[in-house]
Protein backbone atom coordinates (compact mmCIF):
# COMPACT_ATOMS: atom_id res chain seq x y z
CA UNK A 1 0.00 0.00 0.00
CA UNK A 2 1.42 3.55 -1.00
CA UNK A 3 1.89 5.71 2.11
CA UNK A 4 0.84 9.63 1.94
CA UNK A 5 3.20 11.53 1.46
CA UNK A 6 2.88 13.67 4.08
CA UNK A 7 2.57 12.66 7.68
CA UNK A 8 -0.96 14.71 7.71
CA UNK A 9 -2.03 12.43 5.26
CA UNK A 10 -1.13 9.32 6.66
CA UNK A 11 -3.15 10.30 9.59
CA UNK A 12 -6.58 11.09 8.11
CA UNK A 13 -5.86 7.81 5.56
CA UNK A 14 -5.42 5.88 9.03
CA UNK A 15 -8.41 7.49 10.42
CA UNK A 16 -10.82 6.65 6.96
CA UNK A 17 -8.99 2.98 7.26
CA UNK A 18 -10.60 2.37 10.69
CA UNK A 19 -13.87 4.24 9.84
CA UNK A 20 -14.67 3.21 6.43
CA UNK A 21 -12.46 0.57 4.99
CA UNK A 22 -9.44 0.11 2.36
CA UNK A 23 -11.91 1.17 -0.68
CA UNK A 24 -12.71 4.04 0.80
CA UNK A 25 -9.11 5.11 1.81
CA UNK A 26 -8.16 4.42 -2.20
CA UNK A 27 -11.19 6.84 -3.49
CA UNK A 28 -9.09 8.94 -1.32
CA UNK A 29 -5.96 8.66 -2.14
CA UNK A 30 -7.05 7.98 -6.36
CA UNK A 31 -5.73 10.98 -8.63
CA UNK A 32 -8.92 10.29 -10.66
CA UNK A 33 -8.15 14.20 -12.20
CA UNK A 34 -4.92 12.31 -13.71
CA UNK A 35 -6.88 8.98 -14.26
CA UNK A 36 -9.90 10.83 -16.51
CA UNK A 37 -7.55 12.42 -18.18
CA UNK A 38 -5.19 9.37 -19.72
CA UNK A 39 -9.10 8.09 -20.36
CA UNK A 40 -10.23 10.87 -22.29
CA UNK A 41 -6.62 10.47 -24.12
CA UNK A 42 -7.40 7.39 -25.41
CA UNK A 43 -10.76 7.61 -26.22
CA UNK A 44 -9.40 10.70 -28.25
CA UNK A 45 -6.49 8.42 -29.43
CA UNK A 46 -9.33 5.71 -30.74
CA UNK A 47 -10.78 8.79 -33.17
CA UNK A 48 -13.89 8.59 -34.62
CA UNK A 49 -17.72 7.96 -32.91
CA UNK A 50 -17.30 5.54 -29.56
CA UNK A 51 -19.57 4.95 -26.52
CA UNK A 52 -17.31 3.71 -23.58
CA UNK A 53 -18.32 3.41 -19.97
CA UNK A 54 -15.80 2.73 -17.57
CA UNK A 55 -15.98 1.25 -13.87
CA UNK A 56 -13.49 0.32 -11.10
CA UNK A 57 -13.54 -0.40 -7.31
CA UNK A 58 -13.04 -2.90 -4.43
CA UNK A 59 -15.20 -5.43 -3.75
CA UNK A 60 -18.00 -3.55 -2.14
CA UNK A 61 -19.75 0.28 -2.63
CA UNK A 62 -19.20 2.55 -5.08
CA UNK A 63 -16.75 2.99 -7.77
CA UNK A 64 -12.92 4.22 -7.14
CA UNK A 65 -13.34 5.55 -10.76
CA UNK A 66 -16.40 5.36 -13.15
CA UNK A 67 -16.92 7.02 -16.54
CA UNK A 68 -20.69 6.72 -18.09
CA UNK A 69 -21.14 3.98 -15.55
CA UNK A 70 -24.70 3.98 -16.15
CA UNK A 71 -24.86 3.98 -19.96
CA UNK A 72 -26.53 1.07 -21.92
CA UNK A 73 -24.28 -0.64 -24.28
CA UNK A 74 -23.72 -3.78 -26.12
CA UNK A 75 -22.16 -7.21 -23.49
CA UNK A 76 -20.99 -9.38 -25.97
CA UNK A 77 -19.93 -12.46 -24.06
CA UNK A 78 -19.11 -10.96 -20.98
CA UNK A 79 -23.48 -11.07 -19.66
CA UNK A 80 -22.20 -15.19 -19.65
CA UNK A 81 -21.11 -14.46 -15.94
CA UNK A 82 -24.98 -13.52 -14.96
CA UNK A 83 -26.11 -16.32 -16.82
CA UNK A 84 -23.43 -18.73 -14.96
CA UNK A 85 -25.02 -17.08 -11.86
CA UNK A 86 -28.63 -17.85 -12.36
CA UNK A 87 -27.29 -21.80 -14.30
CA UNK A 88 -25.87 -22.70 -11.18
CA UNK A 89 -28.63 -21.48 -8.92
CA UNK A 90 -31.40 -23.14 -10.90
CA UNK A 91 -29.50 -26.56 -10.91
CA UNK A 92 -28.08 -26.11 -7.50
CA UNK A 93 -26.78 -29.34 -5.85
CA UNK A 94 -27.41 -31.32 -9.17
CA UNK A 95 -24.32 -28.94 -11.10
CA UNK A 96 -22.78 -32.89 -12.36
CA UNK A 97 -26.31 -34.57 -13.86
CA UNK A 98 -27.56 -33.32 -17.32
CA UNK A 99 -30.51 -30.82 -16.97
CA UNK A 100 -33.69 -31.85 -18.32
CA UNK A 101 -34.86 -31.08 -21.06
CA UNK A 102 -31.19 -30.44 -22.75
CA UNK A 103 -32.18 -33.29 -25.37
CA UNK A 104 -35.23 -31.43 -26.80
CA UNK A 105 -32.84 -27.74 -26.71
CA UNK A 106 -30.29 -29.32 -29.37
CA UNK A 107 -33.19 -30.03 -31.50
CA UNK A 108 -32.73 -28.02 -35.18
CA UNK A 109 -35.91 -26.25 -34.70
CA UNK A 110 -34.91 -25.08 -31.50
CA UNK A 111 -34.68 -21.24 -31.28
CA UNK A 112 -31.52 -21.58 -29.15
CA UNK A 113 -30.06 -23.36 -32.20
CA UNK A 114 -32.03 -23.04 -35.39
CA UNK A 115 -30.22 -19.96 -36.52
CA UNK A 116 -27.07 -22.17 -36.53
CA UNK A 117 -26.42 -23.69 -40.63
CA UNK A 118 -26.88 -27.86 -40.17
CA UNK A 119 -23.24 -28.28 -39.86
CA UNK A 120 -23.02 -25.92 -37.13
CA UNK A 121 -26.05 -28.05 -35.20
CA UNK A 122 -24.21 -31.04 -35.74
CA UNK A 123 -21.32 -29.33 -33.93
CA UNK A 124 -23.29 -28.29 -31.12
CA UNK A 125 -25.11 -31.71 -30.41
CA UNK A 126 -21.45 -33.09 -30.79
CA UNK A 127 -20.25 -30.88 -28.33
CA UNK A 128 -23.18 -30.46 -25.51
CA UNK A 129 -25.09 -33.72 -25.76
CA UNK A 130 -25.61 -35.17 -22.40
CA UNK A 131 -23.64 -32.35 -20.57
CA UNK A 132 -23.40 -31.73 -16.77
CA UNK A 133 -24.45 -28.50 -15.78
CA UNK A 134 -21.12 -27.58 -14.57
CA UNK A 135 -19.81 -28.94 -18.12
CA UNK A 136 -22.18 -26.31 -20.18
CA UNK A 137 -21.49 -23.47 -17.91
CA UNK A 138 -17.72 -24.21 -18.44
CA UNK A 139 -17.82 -24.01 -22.00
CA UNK A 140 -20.16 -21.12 -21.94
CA UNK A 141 -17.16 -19.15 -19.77
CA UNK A 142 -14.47 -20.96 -22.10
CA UNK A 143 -13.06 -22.19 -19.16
CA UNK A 144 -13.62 -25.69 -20.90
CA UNK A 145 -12.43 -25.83 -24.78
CA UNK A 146 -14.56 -25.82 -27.07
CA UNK A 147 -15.24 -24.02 -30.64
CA UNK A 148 -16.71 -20.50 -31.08
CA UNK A 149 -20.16 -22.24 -32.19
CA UNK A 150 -20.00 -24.72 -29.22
CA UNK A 151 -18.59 -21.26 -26.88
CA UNK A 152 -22.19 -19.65 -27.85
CA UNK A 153 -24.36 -22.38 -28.45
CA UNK A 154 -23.31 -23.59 -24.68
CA UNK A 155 -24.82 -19.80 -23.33
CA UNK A 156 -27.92 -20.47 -25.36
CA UNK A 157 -28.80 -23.79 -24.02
CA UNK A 158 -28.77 -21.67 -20.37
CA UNK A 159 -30.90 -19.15 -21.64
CA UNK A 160 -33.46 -22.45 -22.98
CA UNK A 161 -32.93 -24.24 -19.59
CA UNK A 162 -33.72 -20.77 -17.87
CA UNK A 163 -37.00 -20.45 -19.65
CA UNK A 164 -35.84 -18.04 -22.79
CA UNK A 165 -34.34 -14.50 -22.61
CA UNK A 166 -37.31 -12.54 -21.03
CA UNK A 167 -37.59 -15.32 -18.09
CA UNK A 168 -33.74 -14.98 -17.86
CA UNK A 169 -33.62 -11.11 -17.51
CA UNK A 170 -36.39 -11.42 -15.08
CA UNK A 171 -34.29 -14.12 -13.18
CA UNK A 172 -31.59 -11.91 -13.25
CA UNK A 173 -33.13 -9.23 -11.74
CA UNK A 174 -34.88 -10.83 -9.41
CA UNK A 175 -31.36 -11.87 -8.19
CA UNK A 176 -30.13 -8.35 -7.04
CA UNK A 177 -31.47 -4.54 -7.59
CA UNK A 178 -28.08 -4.07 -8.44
CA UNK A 179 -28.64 -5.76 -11.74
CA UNK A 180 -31.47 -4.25 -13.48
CA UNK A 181 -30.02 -2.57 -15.90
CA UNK A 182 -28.59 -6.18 -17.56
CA UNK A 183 -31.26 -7.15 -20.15
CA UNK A 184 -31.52 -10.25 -22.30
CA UNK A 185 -32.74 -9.90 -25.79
CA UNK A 186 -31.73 -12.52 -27.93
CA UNK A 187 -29.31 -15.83 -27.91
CA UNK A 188 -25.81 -15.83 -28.84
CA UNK A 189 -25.26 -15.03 -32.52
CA UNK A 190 -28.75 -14.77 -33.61
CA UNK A 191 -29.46 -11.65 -35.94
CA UNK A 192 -28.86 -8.62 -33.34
CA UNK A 193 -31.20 -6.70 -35.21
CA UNK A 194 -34.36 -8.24 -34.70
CA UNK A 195 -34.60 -8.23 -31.21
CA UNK A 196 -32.06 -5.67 -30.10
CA UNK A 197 -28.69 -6.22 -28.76
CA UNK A 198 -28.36 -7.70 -25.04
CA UNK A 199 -27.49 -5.00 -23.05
CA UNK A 200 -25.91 -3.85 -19.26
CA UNK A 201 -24.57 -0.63 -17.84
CA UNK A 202 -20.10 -0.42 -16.73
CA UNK A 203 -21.88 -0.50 -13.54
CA UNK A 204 -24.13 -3.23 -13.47
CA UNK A 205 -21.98 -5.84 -14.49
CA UNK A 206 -19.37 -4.69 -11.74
CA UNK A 207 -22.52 -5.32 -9.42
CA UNK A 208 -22.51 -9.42 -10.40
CA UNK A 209 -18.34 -9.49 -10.60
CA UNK A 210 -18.41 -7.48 -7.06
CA UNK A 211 -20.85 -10.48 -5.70
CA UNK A 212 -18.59 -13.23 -6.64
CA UNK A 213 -15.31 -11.52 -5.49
CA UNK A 214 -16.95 -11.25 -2.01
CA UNK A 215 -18.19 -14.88 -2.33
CA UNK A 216 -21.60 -13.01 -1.46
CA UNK A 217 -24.11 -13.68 -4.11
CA UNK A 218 -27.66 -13.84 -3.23
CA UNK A 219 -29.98 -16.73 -2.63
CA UNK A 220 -26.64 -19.03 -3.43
CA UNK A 221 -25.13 -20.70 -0.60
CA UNK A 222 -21.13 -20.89 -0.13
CA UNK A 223 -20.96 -24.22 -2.44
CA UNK A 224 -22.90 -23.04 -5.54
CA UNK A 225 -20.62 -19.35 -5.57
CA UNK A 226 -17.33 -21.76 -5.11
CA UNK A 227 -18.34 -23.77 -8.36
CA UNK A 228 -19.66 -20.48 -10.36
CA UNK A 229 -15.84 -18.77 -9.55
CA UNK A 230 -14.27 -22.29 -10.98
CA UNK A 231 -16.41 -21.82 -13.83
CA UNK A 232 -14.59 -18.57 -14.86
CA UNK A 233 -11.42 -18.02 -16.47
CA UNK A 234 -8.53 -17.00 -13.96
CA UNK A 235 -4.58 -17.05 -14.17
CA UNK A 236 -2.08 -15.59 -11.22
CA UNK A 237 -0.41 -12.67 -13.23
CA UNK A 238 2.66 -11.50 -11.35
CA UNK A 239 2.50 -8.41 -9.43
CA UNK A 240 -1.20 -7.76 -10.03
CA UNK A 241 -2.76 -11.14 -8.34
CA UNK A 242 -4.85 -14.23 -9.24
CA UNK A 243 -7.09 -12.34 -12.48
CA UNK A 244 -10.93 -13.85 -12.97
CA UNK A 245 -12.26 -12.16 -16.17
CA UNK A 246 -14.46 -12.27 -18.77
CA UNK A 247 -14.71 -10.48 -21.94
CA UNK A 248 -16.66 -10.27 -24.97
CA UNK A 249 -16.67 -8.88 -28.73
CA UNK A 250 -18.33 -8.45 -31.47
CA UNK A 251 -17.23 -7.71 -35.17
CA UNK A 252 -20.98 -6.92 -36.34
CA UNK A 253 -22.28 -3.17 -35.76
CA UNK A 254 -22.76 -1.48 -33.68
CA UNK A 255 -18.72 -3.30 -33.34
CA UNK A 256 -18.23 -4.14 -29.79
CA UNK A 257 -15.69 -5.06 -26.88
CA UNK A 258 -16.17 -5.52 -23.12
CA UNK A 259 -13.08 -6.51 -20.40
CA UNK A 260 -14.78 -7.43 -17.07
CA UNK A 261 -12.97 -8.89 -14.54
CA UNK A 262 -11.11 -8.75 -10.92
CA UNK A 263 -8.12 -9.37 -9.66
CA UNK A 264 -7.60 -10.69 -6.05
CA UNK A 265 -4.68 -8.71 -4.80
CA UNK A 266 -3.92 -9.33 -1.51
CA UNK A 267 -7.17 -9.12 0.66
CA UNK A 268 -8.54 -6.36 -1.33
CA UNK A 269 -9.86 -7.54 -5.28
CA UNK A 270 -10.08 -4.72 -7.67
CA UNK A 271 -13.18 -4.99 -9.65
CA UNK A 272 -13.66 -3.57 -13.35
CA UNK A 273 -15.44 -3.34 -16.21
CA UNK A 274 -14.56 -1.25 -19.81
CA UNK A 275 -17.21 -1.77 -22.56
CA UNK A 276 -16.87 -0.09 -25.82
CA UNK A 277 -18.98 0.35 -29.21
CA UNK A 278 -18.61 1.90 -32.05
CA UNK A 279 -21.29 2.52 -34.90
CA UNK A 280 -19.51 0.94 -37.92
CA UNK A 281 -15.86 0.09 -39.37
CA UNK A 282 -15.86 3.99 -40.52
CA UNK A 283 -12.94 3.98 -43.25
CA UNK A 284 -11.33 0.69 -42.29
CA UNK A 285 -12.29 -2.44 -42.96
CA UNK A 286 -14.17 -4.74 -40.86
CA UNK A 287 -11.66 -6.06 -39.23
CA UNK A 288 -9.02 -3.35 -38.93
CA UNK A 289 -12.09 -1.84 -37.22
CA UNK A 290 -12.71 -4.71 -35.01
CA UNK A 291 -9.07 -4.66 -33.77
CA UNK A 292 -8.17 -1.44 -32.99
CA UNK A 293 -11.72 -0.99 -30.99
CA UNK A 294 -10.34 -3.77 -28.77
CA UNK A 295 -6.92 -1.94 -28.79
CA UNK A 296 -8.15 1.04 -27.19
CA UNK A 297 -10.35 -1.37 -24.65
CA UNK A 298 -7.26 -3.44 -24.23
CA UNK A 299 -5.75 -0.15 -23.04
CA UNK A 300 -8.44 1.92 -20.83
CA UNK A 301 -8.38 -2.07 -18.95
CA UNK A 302 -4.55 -1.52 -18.48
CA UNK A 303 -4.80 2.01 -17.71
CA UNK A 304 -7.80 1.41 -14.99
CA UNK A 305 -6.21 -1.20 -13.46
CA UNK A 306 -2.72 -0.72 -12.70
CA UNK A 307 -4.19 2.50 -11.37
CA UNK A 308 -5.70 1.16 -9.06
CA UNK A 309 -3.80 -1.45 -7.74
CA UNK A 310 -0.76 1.02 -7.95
CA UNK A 311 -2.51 2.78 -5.21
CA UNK A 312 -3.29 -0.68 -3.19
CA UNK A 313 0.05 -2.33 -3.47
CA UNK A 314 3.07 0.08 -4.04
């Protein structure tokens, strides 16, 4: 942890230490006039149109830094972690049979699969048929390897097991106030025009990473959160801590890409969440466009975070 550098300082960060806790002694100490400004750099950097909203904090309250926290923009991938949330509640204690009803989901005419070509159905049946609970959430997270196709289809068989996406946004909601902003609208790769992108706020999706870095999720006792945390991706990255994350793109408009995530450093996790979206590919092509979008959310992530944890561990 950084000291003050005055002795004055030190005092009143002891004092805020013993009153409020570490995350409020880091909105304290954060140079967040220095922060927005290396953020508004790169966002200028990016050029051209882009919606970002930015979030970071401990593993409780408010944000140590938020930009547009509560704007609504594209997930991507990175909604999976709600759905592993409300997968693993629903099938609680059962997380190693085969949910009902799975069988009937892989179907071709299923709308979790139909807008998949035959080969791509094949795949998927190939891939999920007569898979454990844990097994479908795993390859929904990509903690288990798997194709893209299999990687999406495995988040669409959730939202058919949870009832569809309007019962699964409910479900979600129903979980924590905290989460209302997250909405549902279609399945993985299905046309995001016809019924509108699925959707959060910077903020909300903290909300569900907060939950899990706390082990603190509600209605899930201490087993279920264990097994949703082994579901998600993690590596120890030196000097930062043990990273969870979860992140999510897409190369059709409005082009899209999302880092969400903590790291557990120390006894203190840093929580975040970038997402970014921009209209079209502009001048480049699709791809160029595609890449440099996650460039610049590659680098508010960096940016954010060794800010923060900077502050917590120098």
């Amino acid at each position: 942890m950084t000291f003050p550098k005055s002795l004055a300082a030190f005092a009143v960060s002891l004092v805020l230490a013993s009153t409020f806790g570490l995350a409020d002694v880091l909105t304290y100490r954060l140079d967040r006039e220095t922060l927005d400004r290396d953020v508004r750099k790169i966002v200028a950097d990016h050029g051209g149109p882009i919606r970002a909203g930015l979030w970071i904090g401990g593993p409780a309250g408010e944000a140590l830094y938020a930009s547009d926290p509560g704007v609504n923009l594209p997930t991507a991938s990175a909604i999976k972690t709600a759905f592993l949330i409300e997968l693993f509640a629903r099938h609680a204690g059962a997380l190693d049979d085969s949910p009902s009803g799975l069988a009937t989901i892989l179907k071709d005419e299923h709308p979790a699969v139909a807008h998949f070509t035959p080969a791509q159905r094949d795949e998927i049946r190939e891939g999920l048929k007569g898979a454990s609970v844990r097994r479908i959430g795993g390859v929904m997270m990509g903690s288990v390897p798997a194709s893209n196709i299999v990687y999406n289809a495995a988040a669409n068989v959730t939202t058919a097991l949870l009832g569809g996406p309007e019962e699964l946004t409910q479900a979600i909601h129903d979980r924590d106030p905290a989460f209302a902003p997250i909405m549902v609208r279609r399945y993985m790769l299905a046309d995001r025009r016809v019924k509108g992108d699925n959707e959060a706020t910077p903020a909300a999706l903290a909300a569900v990473l907060q939950r899990l870095a706390t082990r603190k999720v509600p209605g899930l006792d201490a087993a279920t959160v264990d097994a949703v945390r082994r579901s998600v991706l993690t590596k120890d990255e030196p000097n930062l801590g043990r990273h969870y994350w979860k992140d999510g793109d897409l190369a059709t408009d409005p082009i899209t890409h999302v880092e969400s995530g903590w790291y557990e450093a120390g006894d203190h996790p840093i929580v975040y969440t970038v997402m970014v979206a921009q209209p079209d590919a502009g001048g480049q092509t699709r791809d160029e466009a595609h890449r440099h979008l996650t460039e610049t959310a590659k680098r508010l992530t960096d940016t954010l975070v060794h800010s923060a944890l900077a502050v917590e561990t120098r």
